[in-house]
N, C-alpha and C. Protein backbone atom coordinates (compact mmCIF):
# COMPACT_ATOMS: atom_id res chain seq x y z
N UNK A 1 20.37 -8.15 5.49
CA UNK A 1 19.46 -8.26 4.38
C UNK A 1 18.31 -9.21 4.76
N UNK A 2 17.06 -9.08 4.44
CA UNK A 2 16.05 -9.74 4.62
C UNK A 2 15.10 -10.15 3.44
N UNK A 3 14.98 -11.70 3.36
CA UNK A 3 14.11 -12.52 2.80
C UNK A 3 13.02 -11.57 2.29
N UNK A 4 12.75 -10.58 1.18
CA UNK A 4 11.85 -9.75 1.14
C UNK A 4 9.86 -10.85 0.95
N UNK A 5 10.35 -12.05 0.40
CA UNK A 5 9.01 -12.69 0.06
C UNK A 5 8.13 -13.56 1.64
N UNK A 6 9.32 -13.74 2.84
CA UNK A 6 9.07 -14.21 4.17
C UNK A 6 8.32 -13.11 4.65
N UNK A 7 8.45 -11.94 4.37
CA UNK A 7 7.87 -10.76 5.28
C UNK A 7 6.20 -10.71 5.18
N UNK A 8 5.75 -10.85 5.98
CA UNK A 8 4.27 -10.93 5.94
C UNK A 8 3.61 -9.29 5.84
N UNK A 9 4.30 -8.68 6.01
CA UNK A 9 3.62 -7.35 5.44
C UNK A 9 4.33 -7.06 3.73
N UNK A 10 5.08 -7.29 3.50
CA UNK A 10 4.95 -7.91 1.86
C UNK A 10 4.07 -8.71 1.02
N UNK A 11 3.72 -10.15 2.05
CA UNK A 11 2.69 -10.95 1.61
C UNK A 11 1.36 -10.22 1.59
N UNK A 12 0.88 -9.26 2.70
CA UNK A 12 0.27 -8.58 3.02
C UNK A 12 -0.01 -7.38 1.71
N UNK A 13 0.43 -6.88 1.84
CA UNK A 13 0.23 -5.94 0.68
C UNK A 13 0.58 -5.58 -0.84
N UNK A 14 1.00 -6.66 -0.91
CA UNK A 14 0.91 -7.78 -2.68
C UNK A 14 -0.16 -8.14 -2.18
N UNK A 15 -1.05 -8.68 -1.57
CA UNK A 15 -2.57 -9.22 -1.25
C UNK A 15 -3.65 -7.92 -1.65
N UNK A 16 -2.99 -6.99 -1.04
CA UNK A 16 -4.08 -5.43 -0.98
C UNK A 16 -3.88 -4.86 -2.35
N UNK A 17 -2.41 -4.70 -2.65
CA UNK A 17 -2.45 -4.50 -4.35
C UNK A 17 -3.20 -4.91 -5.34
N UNK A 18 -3.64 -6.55 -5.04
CA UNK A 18 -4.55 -7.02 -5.84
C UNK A 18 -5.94 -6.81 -5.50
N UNK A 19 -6.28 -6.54 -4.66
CA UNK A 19 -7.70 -6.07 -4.14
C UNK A 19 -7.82 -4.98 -4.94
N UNK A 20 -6.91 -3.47 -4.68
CA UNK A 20 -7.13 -2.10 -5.42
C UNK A 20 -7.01 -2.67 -7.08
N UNK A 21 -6.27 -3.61 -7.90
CA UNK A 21 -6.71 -3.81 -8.75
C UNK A 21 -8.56 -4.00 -9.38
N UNK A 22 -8.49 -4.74 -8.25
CA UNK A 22 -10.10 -5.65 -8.53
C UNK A 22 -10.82 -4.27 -8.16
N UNK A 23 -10.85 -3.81 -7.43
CA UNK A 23 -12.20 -2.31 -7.02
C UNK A 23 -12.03 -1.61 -8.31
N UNK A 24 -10.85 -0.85 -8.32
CA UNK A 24 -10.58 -0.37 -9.37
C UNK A 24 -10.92 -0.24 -10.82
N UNK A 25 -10.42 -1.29 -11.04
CA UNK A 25 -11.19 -1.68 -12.69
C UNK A 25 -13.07 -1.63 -12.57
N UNK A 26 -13.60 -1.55 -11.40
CA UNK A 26 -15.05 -1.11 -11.98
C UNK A 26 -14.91 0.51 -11.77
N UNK A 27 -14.13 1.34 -11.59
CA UNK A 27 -13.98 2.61 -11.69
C UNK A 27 -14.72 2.99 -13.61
N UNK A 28 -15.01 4.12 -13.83
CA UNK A 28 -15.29 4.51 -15.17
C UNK A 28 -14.03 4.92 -15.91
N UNK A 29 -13.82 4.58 -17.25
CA UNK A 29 -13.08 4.45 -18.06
C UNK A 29 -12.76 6.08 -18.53
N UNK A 30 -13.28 7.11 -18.06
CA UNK A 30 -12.20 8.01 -18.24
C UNK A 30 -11.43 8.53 -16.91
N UNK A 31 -11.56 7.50 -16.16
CA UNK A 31 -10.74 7.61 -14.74
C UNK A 31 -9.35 6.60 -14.96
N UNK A 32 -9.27 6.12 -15.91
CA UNK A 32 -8.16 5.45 -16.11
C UNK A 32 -7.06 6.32 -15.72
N UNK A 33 -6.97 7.14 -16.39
CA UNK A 33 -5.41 8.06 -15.87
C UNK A 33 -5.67 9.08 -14.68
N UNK A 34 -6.33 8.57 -14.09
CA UNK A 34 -6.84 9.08 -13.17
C UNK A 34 -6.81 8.62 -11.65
N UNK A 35 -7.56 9.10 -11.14
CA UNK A 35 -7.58 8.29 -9.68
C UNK A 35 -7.43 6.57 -10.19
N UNK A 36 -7.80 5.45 -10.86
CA UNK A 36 -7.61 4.18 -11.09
C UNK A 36 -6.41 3.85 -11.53
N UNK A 37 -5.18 4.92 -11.98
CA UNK A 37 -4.20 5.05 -12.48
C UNK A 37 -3.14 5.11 -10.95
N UNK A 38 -3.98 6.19 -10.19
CA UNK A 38 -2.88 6.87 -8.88
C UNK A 38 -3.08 5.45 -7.88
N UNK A 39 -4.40 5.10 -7.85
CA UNK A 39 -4.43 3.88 -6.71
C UNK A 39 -3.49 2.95 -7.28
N UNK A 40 -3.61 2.33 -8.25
CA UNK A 40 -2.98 1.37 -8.84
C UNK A 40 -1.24 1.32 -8.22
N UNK A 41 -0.77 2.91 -8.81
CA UNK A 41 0.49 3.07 -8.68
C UNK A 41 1.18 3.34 -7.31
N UNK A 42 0.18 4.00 -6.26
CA UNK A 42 0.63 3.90 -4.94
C UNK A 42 0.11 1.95 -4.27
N UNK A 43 -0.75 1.75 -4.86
CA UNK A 43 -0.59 -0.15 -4.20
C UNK A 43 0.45 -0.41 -4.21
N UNK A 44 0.76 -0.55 -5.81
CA UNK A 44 1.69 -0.99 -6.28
C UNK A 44 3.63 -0.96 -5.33
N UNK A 45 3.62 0.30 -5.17
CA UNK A 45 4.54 1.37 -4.64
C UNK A 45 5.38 0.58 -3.08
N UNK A 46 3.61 -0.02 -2.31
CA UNK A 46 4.11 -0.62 -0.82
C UNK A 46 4.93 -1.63 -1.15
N UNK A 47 4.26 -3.10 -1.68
CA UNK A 47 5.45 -4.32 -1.58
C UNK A 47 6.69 -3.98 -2.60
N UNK A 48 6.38 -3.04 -3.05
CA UNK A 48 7.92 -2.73 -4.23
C UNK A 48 9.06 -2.20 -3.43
N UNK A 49 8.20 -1.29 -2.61
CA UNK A 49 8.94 -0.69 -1.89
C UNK A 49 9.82 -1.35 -0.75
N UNK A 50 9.14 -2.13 0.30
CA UNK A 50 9.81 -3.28 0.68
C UNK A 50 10.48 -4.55 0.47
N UNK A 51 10.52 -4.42 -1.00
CA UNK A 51 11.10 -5.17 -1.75
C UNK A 51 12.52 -4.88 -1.84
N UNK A 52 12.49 -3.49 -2.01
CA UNK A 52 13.70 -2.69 -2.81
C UNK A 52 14.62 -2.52 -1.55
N UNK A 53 13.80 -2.08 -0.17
CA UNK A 53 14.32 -2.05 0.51
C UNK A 53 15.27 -2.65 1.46
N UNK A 54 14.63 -4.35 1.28
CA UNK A 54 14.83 -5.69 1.95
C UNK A 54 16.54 -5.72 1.22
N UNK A 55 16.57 -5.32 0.18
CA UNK A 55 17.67 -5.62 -0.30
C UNK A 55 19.09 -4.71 0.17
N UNK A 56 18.68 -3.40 0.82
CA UNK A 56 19.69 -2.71 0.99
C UNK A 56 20.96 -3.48 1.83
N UNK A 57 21.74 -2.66 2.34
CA UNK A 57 22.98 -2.95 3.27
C UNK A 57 22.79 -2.71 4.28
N UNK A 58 21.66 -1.65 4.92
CA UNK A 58 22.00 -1.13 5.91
C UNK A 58 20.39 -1.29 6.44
N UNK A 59 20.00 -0.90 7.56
CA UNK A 59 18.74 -0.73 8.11
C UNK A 59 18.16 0.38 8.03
N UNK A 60 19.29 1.45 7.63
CA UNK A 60 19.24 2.71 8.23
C UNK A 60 18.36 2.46 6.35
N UNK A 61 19.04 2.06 5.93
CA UNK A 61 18.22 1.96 4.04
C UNK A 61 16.84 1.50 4.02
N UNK A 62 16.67 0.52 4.75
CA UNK A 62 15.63 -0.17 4.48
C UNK A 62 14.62 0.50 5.64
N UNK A 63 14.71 1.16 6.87
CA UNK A 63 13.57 2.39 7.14
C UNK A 63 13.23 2.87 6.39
N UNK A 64 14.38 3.95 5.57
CA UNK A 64 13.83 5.10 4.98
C UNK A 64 13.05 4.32 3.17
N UNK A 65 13.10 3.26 3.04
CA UNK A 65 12.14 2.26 1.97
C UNK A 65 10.62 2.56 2.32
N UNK A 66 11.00 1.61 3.96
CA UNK A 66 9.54 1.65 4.70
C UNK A 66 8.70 2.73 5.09
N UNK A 67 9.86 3.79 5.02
CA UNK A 67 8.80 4.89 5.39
C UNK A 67 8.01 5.75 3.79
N UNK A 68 8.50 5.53 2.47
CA UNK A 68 8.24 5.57 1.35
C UNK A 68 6.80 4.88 1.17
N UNK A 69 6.98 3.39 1.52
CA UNK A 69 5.59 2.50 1.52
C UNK A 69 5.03 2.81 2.67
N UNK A 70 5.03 3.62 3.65
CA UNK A 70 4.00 4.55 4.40
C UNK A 70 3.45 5.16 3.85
N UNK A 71 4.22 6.09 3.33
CA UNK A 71 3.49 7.50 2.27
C UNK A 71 2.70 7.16 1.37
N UNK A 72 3.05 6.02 0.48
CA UNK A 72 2.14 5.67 -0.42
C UNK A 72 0.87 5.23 0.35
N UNK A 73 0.96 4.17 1.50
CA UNK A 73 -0.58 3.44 2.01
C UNK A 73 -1.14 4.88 2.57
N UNK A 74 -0.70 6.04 3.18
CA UNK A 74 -1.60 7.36 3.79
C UNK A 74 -2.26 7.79 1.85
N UNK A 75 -1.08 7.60 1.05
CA UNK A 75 -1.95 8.06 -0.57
C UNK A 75 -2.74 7.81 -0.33
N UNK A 76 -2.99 6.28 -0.44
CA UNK A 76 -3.84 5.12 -0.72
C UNK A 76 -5.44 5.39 -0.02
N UNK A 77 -5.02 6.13 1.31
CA UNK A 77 -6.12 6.09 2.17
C UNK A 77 -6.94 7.30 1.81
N UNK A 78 -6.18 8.42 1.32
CA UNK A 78 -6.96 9.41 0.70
C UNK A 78 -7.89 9.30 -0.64
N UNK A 79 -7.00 8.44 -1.12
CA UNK A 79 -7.63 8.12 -2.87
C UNK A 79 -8.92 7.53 -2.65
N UNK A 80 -9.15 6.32 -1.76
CA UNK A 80 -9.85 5.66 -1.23
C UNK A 80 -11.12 6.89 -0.72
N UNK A 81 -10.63 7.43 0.37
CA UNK A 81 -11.86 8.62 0.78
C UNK A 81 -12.43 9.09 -0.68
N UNK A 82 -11.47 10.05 -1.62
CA UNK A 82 -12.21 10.13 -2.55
C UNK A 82 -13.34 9.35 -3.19
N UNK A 83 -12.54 8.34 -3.57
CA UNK A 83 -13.34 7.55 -4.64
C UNK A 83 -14.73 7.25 -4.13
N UNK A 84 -14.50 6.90 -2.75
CA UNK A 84 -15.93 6.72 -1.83
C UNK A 84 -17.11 8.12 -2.19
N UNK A 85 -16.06 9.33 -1.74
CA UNK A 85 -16.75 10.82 -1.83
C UNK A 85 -17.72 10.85 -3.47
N UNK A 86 -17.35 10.20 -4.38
CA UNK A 86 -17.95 10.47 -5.76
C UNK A 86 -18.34 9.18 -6.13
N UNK A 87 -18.46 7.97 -5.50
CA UNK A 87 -19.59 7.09 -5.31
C UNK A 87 -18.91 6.04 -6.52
N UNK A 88 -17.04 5.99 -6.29
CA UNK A 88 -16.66 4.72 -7.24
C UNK A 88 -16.85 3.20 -6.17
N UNK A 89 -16.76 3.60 -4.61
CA UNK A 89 -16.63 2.73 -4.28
C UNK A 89 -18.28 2.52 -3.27
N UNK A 90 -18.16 1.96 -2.73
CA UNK A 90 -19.39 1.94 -1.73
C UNK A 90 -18.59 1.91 -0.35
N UNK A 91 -19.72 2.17 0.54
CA UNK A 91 -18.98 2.29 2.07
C UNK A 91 -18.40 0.84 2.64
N UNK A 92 -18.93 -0.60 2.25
CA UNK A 92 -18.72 -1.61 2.77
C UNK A 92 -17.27 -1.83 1.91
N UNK A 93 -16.94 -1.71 0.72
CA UNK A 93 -15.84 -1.71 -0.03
C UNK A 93 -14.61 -0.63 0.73
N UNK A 94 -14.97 0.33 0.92
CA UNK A 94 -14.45 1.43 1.74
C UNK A 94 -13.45 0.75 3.15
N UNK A 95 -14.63 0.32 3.89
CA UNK A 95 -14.36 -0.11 5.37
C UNK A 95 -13.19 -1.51 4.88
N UNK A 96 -13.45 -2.34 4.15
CA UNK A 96 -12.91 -3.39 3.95
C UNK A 96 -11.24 -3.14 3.72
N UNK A 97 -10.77 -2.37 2.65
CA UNK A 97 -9.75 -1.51 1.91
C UNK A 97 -8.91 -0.86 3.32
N UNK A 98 -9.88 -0.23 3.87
CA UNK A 98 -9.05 0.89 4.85
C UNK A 98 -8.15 -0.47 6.22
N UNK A 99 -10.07 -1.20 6.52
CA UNK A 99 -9.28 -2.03 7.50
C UNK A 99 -8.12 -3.05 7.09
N UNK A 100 -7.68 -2.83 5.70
CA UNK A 100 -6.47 -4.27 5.85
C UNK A 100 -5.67 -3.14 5.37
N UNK A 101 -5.88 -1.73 5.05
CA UNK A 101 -4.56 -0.63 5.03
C UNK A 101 -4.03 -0.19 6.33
N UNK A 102 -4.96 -0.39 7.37
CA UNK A 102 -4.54 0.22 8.67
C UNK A 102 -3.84 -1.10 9.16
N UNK A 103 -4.14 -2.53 9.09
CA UNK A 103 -3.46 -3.46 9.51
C UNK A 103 -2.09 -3.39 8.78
N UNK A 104 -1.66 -3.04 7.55
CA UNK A 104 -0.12 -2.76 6.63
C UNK A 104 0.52 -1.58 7.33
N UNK A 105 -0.64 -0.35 7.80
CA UNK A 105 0.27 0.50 8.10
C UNK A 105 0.71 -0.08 9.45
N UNK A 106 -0.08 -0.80 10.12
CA UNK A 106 0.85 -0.75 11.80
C UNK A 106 2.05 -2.09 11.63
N UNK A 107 1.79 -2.34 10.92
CA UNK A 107 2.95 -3.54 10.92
C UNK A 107 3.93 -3.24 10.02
N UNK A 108 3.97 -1.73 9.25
CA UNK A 108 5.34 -1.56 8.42
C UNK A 108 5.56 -0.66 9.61
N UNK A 109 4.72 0.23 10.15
CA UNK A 109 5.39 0.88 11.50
C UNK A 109 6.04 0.02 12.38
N UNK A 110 5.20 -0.60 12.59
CA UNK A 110 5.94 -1.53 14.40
C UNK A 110 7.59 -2.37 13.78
N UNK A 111 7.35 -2.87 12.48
CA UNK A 111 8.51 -3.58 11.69
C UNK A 111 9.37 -2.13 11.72
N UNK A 112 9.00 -1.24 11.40
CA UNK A 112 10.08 -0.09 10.94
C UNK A 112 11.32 0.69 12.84
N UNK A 113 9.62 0.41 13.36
CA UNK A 113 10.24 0.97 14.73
C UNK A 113 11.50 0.01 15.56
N UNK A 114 11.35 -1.70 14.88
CA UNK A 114 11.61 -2.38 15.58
C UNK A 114 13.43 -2.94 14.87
N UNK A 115 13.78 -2.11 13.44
CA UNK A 115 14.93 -2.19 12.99
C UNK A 115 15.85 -1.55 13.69
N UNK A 116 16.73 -1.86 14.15
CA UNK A 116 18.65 -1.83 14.73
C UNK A 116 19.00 -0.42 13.52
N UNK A 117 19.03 0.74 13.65
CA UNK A 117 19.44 1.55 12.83
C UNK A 117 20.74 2.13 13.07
């Protein structure tokens, strides 16, 4: 079992969760259940997910967690293209988002590759 709050890609993306909060909310208000709804809930999704996972018994549990909070940050990266594509976000907001999603994804990979299964 592992310290789920020591893990720096937890710290990490509870950090990015709150970022997609902050972009987000200048999204337009009938995007609420919408794309500002889906980002929200796949952010959300990564440190929960390694949360939930940290707790299992087995490793073989807590991969298949990590590979869950993969799926959500590849969401994440599409929602992101969108929102850019219809002008919620700007390109410097864009680049910023992606580069600390690509730093979560290689370090829940390299962490995932590097568990005793």
């Amino acid at each position: 079992m592992h310290q789920f709050k020591e893990l720096i890609i937890w710290q990490k993306s509870r950090s990015f969760c709150s970022d997609i909060y902050s972009v987000s909310s200048t999204f337009p208000n009938d995007e609420k259940f919408g794309l500002t709804n889906q980002l929200r809930r796949a952010s959300v999704s990564i440190p929960s997910n390694i949360a939930e996972g940290s707790s299992r018994n087995s490793n073989k549990d807590f991969s298949r967690f990590l590979e869950i909070a993969l799926g959500s940050a590849y969401e994440i990266e599409t929602q992101l293209l969108i929102a850019s594509d219809i002008g919620f976000i700007n390109l410097v907001q864009l680049e910023i988002l992606t580069n600390q999603l690509e730093v979560i994804i290689k370090m829940i990979s390299k962490f995932r590759s590097n568990l005793k299964t």
